[in-house]
Protein backbone atom coordinates (compact mmCIF):
# COMPACT_ATOMS: atom_id res chain seq x y z
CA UNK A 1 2.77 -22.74 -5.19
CA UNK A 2 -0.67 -21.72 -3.78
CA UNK A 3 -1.00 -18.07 -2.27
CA UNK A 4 -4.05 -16.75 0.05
CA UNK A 5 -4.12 -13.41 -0.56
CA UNK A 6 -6.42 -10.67 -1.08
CA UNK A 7 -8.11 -9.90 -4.17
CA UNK A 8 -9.91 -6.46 -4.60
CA UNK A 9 -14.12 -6.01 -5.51
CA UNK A 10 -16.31 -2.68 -4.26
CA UNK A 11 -16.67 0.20 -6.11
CA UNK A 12 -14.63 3.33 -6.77
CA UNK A 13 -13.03 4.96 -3.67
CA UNK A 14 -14.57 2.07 -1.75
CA UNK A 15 -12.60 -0.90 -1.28
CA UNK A 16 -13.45 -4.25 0.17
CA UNK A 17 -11.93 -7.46 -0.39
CA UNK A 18 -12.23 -11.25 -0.81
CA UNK A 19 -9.81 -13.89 0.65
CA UNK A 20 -8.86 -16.06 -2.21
CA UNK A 21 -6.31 -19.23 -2.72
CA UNK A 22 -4.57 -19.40 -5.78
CA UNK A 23 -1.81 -19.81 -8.08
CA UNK A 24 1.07 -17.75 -6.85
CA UNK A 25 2.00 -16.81 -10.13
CA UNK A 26 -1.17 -15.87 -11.50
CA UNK A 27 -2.78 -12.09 -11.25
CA UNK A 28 -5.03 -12.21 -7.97
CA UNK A 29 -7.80 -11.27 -10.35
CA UNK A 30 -7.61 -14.75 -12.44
CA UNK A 31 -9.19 -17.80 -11.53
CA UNK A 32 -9.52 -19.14 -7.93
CA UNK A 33 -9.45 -22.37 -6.03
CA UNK A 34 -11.72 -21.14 -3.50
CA UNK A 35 -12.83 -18.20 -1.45
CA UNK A 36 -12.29 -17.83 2.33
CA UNK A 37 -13.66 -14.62 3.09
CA UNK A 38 -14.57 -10.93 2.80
CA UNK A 39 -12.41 -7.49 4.17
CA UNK A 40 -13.68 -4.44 4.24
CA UNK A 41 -11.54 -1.60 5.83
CA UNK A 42 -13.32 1.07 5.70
CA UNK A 43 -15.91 -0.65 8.68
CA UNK A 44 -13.32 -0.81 11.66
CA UNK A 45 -15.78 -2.19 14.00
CA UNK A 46 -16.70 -5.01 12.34
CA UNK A 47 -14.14 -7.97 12.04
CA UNK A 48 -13.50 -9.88 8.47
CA UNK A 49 -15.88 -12.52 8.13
CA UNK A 50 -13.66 -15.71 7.50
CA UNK A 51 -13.82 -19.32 7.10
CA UNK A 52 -11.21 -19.91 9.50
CA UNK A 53 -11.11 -24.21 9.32
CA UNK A 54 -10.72 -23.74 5.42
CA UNK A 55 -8.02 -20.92 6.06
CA UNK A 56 -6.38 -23.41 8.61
CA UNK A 57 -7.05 -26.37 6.05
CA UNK A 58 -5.38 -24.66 3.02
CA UNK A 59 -2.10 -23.82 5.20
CA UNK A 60 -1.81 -27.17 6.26
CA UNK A 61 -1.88 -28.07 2.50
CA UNK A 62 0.87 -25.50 2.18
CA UNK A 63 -0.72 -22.59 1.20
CA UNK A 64 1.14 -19.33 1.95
CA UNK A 65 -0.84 -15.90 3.45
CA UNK A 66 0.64 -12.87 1.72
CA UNK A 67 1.98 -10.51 4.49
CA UNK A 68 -1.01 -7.96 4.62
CA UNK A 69 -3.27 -11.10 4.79
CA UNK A 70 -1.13 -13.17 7.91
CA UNK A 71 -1.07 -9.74 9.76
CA UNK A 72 -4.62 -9.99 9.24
CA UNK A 73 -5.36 -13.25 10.02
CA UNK A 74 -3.43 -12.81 13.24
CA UNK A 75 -5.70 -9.95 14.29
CA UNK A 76 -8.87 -12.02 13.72
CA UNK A 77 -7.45 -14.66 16.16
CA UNK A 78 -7.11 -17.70 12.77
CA UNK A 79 -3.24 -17.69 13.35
CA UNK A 80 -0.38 -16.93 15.75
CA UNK A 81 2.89 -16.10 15.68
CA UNK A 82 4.38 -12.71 14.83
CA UNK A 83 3.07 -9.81 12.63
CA UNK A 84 5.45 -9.49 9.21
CA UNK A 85 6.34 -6.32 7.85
CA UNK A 86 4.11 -5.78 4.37
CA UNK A 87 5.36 -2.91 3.19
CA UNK A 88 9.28 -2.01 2.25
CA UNK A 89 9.90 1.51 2.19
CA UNK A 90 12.63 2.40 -0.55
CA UNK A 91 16.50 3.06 0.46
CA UNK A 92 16.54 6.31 -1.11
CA UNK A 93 13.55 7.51 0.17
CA UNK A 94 14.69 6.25 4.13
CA UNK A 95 18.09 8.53 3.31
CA UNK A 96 16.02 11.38 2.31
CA UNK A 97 13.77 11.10 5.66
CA UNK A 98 17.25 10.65 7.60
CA UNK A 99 18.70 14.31 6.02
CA UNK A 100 14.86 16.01 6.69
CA UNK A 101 15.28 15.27 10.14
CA UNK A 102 19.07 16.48 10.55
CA UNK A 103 17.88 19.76 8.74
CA UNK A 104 14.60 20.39 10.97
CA UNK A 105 16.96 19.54 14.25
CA UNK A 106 19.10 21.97 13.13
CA UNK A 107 16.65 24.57 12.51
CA UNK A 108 15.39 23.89 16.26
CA UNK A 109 18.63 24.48 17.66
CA UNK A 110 19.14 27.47 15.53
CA UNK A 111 15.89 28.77 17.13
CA UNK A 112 16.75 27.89 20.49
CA UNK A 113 19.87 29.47 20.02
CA UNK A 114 18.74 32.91 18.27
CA UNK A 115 16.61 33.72 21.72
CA UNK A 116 19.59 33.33 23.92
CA UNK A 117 22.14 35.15 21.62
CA UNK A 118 19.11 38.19 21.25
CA UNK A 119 18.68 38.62 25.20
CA UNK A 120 22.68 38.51 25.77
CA UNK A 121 22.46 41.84 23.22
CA UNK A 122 20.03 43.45 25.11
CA UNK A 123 21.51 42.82 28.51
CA UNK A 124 24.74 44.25 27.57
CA UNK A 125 22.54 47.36 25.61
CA UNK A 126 20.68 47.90 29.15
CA UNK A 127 23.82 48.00 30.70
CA UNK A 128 25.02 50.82 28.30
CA UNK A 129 22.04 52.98 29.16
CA UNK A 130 22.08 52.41 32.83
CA UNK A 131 26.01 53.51 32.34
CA UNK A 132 24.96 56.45 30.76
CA UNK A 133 21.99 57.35 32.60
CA UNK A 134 24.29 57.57 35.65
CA UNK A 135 27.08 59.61 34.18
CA UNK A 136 24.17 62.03 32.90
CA UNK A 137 22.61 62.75 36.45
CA UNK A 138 25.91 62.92 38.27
């Protein structure tokens, strides 16, 4: 099965990449059939430069875009159709997110809480002086 995906060249720190078809099964980094175009992220002004009737050519042939690349090809304007989710974030580390949450919406309500519970005291402390204060002069 072919795959056009994206294969990684630049130097350290510095990605950019090429648009490649190939084997599925083989390393991104191994031979290609043919390259379709370049990436470079870290220049967000300037759009991918792609060969967009090859692109179009090698799906028709059956060649499948890896997620990162469709939702890539459907910003350039090569594709339509809906963006697909690349990247699957692990079930234990969605359950630890969930229980961070719980704990800091506790800790707000704690806080709001602690306030309201502080000015009750004083009130009724106030009320003890005034008390006194009036016994005192009379």
């Amino acid at each position: 099965m072919l795959a056009i995906r994206l294969r990684r060249i630049g130097k350290k720190s510095q990605p950019s990449y090429r648009l490649v078809v190939s084997e599925k099964s083989k390393t991104p980094n191994s031979k290609v059939l043919e390259f379709l175009g370049n990436y470079n992220p870290a220049i967000s002004g300037k759009p991918a430069s792609l060969k967009k009737e090859r692109i179009l050519h090698w799906i028709s042939k059956g060649a499948k875009p890896s997620a990162t690349v469709h939702n890539l090809l459907l910003r350039e304007g090569v594709v339509e159709g809906d963006k697909v989710k690349s990247f699957n974030i692990p079930t234990k580390v969605k359950v630890k997110k969930a229980e961070d949450n719980k704990k800091k919406e506790e800790e707000k309500k704690q806080k709001i809480e602690e306030p309201v519970a502080e000015e009750s005291k004083v009130s009724v402390d106030e009320n003890k002086d005034v008390e006194n204060k009036e016994e005192a002069s009379v």
